[in-house]
N, C-alpha and C. Protein backbone atom coordinates (compact mmCIF):
# COMPACT_ATOMS: atom_id res chain seq x y z
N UNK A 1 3.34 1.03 -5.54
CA UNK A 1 2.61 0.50 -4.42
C UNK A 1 1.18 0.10 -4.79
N UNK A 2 0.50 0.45 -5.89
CA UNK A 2 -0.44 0.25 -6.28
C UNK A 2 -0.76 -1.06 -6.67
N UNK A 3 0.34 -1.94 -6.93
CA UNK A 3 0.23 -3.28 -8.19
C UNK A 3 -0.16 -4.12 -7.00
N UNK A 4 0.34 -3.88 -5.36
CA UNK A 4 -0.37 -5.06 -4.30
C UNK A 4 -1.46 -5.02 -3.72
N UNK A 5 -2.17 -5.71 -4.79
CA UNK A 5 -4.01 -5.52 -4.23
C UNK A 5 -3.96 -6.78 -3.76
N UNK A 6 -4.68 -7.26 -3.42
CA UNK A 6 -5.49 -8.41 -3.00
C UNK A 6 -5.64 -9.33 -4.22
N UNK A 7 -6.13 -8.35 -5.60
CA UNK A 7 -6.54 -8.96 -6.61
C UNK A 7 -5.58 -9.44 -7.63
N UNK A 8 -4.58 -8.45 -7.19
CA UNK A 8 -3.17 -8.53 -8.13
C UNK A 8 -2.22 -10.03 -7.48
N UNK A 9 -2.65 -9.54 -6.17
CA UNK A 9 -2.23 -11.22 -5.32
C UNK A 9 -2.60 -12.17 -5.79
N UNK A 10 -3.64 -12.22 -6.13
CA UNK A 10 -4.19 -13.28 -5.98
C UNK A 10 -4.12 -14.18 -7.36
N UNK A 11 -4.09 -13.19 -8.54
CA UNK A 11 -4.04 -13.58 -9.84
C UNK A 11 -2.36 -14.01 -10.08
N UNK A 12 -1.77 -13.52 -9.13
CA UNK A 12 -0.43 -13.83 -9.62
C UNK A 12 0.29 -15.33 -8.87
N UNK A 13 -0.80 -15.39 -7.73
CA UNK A 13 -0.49 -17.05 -7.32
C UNK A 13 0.54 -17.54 -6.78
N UNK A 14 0.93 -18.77 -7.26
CA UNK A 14 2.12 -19.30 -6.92
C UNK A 14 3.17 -19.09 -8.13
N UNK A 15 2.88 -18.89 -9.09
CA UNK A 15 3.38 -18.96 -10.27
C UNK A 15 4.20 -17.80 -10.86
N UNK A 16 3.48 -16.60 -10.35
CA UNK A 16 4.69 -15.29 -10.53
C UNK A 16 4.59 -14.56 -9.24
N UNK A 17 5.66 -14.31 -9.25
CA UNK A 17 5.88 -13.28 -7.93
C UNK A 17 5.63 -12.16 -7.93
N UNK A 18 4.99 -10.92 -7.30
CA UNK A 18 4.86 -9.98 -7.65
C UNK A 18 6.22 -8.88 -7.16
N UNK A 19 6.65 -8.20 -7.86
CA UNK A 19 7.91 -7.71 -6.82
C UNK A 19 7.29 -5.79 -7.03
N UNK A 20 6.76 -5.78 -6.15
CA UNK A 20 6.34 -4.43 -5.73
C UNK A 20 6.05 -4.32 -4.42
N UNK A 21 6.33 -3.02 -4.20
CA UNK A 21 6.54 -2.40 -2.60
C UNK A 21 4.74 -2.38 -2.27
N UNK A 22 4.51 -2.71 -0.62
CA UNK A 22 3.05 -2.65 -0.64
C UNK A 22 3.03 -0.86 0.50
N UNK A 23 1.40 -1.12 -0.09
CA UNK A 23 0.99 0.19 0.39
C UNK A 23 1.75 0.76 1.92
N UNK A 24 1.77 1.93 1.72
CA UNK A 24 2.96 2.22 3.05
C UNK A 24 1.15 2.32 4.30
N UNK A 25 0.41 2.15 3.76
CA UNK A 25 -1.02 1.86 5.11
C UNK A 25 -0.80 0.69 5.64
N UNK A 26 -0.56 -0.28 5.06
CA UNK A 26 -0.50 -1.56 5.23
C UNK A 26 0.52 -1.82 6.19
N UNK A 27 1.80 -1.08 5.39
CA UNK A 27 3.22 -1.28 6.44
C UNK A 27 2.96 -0.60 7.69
N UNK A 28 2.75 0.87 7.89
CA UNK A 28 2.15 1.11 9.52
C UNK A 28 1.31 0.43 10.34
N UNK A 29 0.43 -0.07 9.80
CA UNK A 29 -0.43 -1.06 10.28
C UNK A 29 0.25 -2.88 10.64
N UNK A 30 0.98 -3.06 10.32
CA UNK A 30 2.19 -3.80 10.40
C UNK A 30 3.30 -3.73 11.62
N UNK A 31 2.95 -2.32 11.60
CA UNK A 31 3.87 -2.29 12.45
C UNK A 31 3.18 -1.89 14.16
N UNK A 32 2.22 -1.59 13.59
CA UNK A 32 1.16 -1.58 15.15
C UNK A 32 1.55 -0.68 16.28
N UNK A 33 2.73 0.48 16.03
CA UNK A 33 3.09 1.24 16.71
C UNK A 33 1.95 1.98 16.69
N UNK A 34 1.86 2.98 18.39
CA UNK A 34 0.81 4.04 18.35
C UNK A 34 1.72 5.63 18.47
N UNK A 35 0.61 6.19 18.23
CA UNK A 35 1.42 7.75 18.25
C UNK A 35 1.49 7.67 19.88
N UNK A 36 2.75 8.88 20.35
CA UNK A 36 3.54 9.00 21.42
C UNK A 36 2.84 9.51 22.27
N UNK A 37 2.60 8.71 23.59
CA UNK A 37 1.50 9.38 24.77
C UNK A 37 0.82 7.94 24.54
N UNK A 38 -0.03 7.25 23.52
CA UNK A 38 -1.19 6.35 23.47
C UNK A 38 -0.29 5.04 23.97
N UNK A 39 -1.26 4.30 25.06
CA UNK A 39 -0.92 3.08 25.03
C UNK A 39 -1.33 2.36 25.32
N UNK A 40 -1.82 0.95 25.56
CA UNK A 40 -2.80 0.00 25.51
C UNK A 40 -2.96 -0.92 27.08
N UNK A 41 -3.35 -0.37 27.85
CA UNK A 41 -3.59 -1.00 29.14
C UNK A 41 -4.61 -2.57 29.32
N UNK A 42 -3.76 -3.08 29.72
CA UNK A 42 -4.05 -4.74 29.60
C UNK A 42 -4.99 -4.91 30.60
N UNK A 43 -4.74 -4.37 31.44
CA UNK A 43 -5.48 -4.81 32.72
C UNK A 43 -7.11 -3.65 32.53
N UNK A 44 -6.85 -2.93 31.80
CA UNK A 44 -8.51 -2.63 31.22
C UNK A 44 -9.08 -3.21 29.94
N UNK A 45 -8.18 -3.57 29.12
CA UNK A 45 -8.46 -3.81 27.78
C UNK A 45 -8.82 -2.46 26.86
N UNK A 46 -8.06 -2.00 27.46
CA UNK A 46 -8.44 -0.20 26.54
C UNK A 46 -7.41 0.74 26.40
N UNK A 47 -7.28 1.36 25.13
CA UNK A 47 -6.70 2.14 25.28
C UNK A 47 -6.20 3.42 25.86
N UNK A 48 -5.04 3.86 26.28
CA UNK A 48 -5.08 4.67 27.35
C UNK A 48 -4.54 6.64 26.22
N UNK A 49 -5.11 7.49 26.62
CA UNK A 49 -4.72 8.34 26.07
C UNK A 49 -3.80 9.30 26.69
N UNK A 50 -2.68 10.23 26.31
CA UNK A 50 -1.35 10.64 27.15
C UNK A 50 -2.02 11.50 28.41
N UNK A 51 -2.97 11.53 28.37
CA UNK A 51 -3.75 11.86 30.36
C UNK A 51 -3.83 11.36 30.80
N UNK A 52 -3.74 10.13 30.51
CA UNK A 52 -4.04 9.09 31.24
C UNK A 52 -5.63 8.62 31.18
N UNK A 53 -6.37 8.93 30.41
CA UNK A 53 -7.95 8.64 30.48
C UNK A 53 -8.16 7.60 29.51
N UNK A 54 -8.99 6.42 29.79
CA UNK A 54 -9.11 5.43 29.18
C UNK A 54 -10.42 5.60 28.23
N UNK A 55 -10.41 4.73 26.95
CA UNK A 55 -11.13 4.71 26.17
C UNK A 55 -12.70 4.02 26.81
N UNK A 56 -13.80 4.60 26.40
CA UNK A 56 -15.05 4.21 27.00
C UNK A 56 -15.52 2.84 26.42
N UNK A 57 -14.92 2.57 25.16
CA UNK A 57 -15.46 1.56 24.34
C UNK A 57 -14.72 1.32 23.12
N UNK A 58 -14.67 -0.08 22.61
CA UNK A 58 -13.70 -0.15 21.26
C UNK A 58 -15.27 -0.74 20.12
N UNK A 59 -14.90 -0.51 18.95
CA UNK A 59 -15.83 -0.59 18.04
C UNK A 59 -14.43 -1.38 16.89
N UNK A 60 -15.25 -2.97 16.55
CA UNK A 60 -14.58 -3.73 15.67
C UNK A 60 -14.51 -4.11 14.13
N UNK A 61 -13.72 -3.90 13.66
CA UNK A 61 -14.58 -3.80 12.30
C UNK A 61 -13.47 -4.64 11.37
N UNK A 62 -13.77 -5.75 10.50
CA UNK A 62 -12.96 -6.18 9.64
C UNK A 62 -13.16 -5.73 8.18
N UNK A 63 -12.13 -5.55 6.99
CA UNK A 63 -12.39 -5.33 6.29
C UNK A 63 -12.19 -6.23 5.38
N UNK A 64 -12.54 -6.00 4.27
CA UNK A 64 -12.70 -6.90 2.96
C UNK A 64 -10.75 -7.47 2.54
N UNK A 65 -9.70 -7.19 2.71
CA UNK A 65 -8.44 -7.70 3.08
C UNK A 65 -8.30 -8.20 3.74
N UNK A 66 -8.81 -7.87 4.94
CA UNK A 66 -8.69 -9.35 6.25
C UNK A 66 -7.82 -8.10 7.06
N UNK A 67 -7.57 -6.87 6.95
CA UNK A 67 -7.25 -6.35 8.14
C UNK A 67 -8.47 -5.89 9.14
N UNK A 68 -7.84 -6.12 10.78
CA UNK A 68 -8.76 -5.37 11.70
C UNK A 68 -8.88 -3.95 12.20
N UNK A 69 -9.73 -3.31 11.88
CA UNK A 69 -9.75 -1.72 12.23
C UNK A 69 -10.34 -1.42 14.19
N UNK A 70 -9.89 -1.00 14.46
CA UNK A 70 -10.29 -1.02 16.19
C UNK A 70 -10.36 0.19 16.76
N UNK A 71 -11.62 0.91 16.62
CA UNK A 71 -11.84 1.98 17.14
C UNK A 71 -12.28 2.71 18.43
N UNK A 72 -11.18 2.95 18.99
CA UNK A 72 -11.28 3.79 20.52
C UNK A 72 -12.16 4.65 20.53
N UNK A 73 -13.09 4.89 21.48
CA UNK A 73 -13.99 5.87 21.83
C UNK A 73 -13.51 6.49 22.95
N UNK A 74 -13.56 8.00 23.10
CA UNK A 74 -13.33 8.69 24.41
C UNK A 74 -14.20 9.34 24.91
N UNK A 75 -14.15 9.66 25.95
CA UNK A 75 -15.16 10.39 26.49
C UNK A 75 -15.33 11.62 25.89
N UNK A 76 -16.40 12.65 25.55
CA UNK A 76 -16.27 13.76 25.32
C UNK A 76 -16.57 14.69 26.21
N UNK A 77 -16.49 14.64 27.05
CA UNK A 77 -17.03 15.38 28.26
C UNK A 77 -15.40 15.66 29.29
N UNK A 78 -14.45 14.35 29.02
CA UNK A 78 -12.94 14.50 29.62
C UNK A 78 -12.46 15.12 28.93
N UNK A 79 -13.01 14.87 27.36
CA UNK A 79 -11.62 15.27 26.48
C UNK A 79 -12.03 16.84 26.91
N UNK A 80 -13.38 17.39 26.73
CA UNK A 80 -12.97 19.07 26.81
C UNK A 80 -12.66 19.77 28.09
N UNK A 81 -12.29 18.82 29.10
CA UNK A 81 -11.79 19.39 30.25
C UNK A 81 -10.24 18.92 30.14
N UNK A 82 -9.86 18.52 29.26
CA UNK A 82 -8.41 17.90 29.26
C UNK A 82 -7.40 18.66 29.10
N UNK A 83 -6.50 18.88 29.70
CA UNK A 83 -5.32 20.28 29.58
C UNK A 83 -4.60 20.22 28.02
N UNK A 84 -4.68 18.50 27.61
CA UNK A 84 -3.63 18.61 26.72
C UNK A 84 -4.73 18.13 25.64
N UNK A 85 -5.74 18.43 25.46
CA UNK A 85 -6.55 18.66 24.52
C UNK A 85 -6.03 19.69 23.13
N UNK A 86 -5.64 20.72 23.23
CA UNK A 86 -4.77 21.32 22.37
C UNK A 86 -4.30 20.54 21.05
N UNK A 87 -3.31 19.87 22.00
CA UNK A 87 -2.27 19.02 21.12
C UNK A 87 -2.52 17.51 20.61
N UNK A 88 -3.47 17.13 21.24
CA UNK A 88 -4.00 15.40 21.06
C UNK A 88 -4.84 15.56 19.47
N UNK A 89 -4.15 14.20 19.06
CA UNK A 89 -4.75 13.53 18.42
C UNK A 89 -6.37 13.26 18.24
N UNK A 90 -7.15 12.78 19.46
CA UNK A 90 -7.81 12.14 19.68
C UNK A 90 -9.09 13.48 19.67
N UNK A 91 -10.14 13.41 18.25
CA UNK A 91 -11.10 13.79 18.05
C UNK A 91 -10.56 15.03 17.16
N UNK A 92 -9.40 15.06 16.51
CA UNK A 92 -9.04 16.23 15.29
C UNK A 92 -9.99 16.48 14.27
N UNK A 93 -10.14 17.04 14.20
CA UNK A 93 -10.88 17.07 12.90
C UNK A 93 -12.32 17.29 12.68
N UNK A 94 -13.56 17.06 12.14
CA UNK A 94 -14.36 17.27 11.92
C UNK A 94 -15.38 16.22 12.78
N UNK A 95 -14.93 15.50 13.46
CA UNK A 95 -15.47 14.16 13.96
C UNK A 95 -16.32 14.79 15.35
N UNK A 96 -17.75 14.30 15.33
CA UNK A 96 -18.51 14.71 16.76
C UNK A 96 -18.15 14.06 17.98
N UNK A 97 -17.19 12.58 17.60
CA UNK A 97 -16.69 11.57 19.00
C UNK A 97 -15.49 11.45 18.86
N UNK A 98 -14.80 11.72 20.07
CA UNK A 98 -13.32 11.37 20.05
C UNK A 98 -13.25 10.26 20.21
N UNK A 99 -12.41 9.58 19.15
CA UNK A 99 -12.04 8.62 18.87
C UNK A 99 -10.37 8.23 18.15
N UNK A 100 -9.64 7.06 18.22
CA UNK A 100 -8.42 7.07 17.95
C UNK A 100 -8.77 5.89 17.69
N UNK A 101 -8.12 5.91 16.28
CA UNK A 101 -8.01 4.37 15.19
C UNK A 101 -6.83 3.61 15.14
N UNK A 102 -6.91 2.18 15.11
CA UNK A 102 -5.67 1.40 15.60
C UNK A 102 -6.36 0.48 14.04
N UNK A 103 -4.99 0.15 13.45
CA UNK A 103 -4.94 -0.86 12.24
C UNK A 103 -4.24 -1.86 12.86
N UNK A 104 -5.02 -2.97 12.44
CA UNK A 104 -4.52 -4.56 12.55
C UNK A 104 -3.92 -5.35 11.42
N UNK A 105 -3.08 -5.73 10.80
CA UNK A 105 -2.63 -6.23 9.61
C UNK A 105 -2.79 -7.68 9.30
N UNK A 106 -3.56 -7.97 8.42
CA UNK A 106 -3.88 -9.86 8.26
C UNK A 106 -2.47 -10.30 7.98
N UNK A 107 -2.91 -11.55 8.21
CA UNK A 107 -1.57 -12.37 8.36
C UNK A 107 -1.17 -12.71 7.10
N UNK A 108 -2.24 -12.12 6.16
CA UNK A 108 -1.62 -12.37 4.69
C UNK A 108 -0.60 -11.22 4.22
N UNK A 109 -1.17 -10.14 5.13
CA UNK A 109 -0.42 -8.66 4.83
C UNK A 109 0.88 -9.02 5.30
N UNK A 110 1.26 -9.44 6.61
CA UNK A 110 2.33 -9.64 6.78
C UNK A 110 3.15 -10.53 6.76
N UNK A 111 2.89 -11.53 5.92
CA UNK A 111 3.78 -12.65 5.22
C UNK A 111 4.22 -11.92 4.02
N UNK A 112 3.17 -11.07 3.11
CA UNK A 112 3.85 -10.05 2.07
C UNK A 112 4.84 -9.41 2.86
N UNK A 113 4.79 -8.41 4.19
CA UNK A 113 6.06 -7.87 4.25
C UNK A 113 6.99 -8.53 4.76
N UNK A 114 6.88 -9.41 4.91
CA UNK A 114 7.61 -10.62 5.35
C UNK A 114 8.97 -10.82 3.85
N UNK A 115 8.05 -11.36 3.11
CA UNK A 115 8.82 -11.26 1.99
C UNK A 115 9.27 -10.24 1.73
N UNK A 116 8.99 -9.23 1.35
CA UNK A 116 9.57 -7.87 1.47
C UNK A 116 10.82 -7.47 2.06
N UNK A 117 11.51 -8.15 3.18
CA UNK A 117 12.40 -7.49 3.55
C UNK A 117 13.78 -8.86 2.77
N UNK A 118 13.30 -10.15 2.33
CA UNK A 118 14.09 -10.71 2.24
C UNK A 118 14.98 -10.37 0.54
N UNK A 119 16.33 -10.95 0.69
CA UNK A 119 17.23 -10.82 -0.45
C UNK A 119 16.59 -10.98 -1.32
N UNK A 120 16.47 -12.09 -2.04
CA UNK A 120 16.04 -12.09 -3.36
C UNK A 120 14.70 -10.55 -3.34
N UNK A 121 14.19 -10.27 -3.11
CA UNK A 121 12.71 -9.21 -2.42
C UNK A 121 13.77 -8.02 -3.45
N UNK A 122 14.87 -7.41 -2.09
CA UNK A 122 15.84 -6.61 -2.42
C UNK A 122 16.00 -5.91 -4.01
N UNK A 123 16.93 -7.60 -4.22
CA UNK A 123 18.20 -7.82 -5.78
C UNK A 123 16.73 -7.55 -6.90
N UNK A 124 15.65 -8.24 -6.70
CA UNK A 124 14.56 -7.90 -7.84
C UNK A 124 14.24 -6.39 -7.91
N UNK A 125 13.86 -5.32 -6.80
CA UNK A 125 13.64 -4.78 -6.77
C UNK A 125 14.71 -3.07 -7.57
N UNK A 126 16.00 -3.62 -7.27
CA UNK A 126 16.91 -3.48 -8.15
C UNK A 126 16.47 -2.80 -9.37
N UNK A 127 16.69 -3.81 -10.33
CA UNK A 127 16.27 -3.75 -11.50
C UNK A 127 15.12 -3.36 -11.86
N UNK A 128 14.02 -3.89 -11.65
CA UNK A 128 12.58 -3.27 -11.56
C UNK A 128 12.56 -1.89 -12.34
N UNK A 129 13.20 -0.74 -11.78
CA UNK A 129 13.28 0.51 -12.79
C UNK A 129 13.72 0.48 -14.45
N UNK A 130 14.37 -0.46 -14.44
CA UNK A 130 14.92 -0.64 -15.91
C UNK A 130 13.39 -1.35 -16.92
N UNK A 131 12.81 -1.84 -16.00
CA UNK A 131 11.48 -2.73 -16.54
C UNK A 131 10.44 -1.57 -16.44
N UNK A 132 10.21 -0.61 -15.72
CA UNK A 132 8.74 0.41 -15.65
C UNK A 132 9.37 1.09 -16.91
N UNK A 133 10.95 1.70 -16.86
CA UNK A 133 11.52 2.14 -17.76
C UNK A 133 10.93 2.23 -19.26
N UNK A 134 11.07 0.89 -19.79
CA UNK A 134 10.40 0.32 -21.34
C UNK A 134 9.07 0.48 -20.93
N UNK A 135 8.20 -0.08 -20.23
CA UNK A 135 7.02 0.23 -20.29
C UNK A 135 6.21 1.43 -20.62
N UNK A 136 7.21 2.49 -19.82
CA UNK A 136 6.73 4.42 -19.90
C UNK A 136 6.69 4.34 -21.56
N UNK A 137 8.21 4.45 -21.85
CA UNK A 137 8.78 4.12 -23.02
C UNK A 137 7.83 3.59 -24.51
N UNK A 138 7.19 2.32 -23.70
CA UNK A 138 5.84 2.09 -24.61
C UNK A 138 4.35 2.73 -24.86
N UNK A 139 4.36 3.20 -23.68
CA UNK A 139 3.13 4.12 -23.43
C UNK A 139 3.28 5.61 -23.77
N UNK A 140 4.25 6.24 -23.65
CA UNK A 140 4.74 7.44 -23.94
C UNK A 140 4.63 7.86 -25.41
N UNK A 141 5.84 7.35 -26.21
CA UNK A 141 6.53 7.39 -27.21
C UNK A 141 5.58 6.51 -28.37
N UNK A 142 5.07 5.30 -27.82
CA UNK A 142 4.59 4.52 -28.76
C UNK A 142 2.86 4.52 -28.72
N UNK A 143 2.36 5.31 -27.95
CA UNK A 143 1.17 4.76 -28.16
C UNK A 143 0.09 3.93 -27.43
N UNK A 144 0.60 3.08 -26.53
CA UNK A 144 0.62 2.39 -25.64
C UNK A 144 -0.54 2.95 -24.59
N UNK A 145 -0.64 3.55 -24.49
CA UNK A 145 -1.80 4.33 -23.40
C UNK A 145 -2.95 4.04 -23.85
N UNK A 146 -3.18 4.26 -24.92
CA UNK A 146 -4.79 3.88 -25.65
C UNK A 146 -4.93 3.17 -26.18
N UNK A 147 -5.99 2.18 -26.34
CA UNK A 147 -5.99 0.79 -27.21
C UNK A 147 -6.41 1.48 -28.17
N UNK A 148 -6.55 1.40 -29.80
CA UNK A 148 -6.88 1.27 -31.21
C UNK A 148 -7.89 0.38 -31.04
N UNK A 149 -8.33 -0.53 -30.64
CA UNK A 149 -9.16 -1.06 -30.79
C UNK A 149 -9.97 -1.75 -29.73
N UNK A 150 -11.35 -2.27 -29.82
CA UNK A 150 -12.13 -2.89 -28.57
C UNK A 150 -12.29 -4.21 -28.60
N UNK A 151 -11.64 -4.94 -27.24
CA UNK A 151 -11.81 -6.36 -26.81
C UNK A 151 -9.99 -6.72 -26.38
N UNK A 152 -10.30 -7.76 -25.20
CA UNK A 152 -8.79 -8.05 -25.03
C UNK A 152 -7.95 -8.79 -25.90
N UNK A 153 -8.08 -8.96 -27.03
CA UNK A 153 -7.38 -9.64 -28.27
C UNK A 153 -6.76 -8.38 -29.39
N UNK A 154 -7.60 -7.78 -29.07
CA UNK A 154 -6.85 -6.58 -29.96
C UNK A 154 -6.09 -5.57 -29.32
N UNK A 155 -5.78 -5.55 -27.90
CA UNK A 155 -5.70 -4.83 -26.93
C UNK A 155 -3.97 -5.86 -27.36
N UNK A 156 -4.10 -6.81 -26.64
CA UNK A 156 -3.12 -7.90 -27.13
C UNK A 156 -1.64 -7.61 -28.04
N UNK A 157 -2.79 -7.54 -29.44
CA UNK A 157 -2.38 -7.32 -30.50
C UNK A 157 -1.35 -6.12 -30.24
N UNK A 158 -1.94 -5.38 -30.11
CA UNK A 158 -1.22 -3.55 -30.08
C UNK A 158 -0.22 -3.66 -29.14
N UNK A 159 -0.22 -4.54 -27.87
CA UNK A 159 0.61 -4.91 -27.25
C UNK A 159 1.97 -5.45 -28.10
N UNK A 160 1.88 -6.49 -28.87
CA UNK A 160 2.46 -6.95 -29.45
C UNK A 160 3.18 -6.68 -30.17
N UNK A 161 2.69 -5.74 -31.53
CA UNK A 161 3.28 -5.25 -32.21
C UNK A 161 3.58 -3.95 -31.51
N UNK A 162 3.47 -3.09 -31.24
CA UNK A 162 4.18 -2.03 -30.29
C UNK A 162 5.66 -2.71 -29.69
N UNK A 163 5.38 -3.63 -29.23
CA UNK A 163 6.78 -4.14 -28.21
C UNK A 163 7.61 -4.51 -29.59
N UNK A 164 7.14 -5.06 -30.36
CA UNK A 164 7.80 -5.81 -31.89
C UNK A 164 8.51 -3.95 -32.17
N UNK A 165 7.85 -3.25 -32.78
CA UNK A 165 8.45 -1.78 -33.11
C UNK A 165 9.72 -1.12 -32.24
N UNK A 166 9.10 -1.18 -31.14
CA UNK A 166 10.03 -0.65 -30.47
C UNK A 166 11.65 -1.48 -29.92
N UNK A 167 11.26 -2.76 -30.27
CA UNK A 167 12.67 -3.33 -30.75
C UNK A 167 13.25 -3.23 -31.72
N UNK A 168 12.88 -3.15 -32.70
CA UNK A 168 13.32 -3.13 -33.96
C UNK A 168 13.95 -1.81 -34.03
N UNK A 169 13.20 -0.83 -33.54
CA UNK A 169 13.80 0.68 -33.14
C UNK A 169 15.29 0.64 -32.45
N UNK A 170 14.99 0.17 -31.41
CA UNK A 170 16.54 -0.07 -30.32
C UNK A 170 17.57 -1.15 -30.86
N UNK A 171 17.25 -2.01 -32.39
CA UNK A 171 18.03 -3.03 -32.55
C UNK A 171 18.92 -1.85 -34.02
N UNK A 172 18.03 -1.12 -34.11
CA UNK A 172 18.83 -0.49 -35.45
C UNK A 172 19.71 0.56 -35.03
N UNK A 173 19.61 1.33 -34.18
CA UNK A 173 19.68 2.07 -33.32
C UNK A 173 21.14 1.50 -32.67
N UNK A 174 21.32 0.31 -31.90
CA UNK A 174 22.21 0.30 -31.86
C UNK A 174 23.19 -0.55 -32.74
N UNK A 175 22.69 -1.14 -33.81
CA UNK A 175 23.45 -1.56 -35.32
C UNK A 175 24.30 -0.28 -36.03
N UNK A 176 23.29 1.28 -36.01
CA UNK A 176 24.38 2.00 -36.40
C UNK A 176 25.71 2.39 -35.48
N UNK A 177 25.02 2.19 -33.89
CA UNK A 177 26.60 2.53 -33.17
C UNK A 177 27.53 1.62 -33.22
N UNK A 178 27.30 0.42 -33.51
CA UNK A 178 28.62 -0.65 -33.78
C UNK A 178 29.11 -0.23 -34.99
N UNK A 179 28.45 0.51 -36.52
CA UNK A 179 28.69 0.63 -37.39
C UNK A 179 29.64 1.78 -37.99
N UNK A 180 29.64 2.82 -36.49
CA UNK A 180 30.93 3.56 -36.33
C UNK A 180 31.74 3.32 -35.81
């Protein structure tokens, strides 16, 4: 889930596809469901909390991905007269304002999961283990974790010949099992 950044997007273009699962933040936020009791009253423009008490104020915030963060404010003066204060969500934790956070997903996020659910998405994803597979494989066994040397040409290099070794390994390897 790590490989779908923004940056990894972006470098990979039109030209390669990236076939990795995106952050499961992204996918809840996608999916814009709220926890059970919360729900969004139209005719105030606010969120409503399972007492029924509406949010005092929303606070907007975009982030550097292009998702929208939308933060409910509650009263604090209801919430500590609230029966079901106990069990709510709303102001857990270490926070001086009750508040309840709603994720918005850019429309770039969800054209990625968009793709995501389709076939080809699937059948790639498939295989994929057989590919991290050799990679561990290179990093593990061969070396691969640390460059030998400084600058991306020699970085390259070690790339190179590493992948060169470790075929040559798996080509002899299985030359002696045909050879019994």
């Amino acid at each position: 889930m790590a490989y779908v950044s923004d940056d990894n997007l972006e470098t990979c273009g039109e030209k390669v596809t990236l076939i990795a699962r995106t952050n499961t933040a992204v996918a809840a936020a996608a999916s814009g469901k709220l926890e059970e009791g919360f729900c969004y009253n139209k005719d105030a423009g606010m969120l409503q909390c399972p007492a029924g008490e509406l949010a005092m104020r929303v606070e907007k915030r975009t982030a550097a991905n292009g998702n929208i963060y939308l933060r409910y404010v509650f009263s604090k003066v209801k919430c500590k007269k609230c029966p079901l204060r106990e069990n709510c969500r709303v102001g857990k934790g270490k926070s001086k304002e009750r508040s309840y956070s709603v994720t918005q997903a850019s429309e770039k996020n969800l054209e990625r999961l968009k793709f995501e659910e389709s076939e080809y998405f699937r059948e790639r994803m498939k295989i994929r283990h057989r590919i991290e597979e050799k990679n561990g494989e290179l990093k593990e066994a061969h070396g691969l974790r640390r460059a030998d040397s400084r600058g991306l040409f020699a970085m390259e290099l070690q790339m190179y010949f590493t992948a060169f070794v470790a075929n040559v390994k798996r080509i002899t390897r299985l030359a002696e099992l045909v050879m019994q």
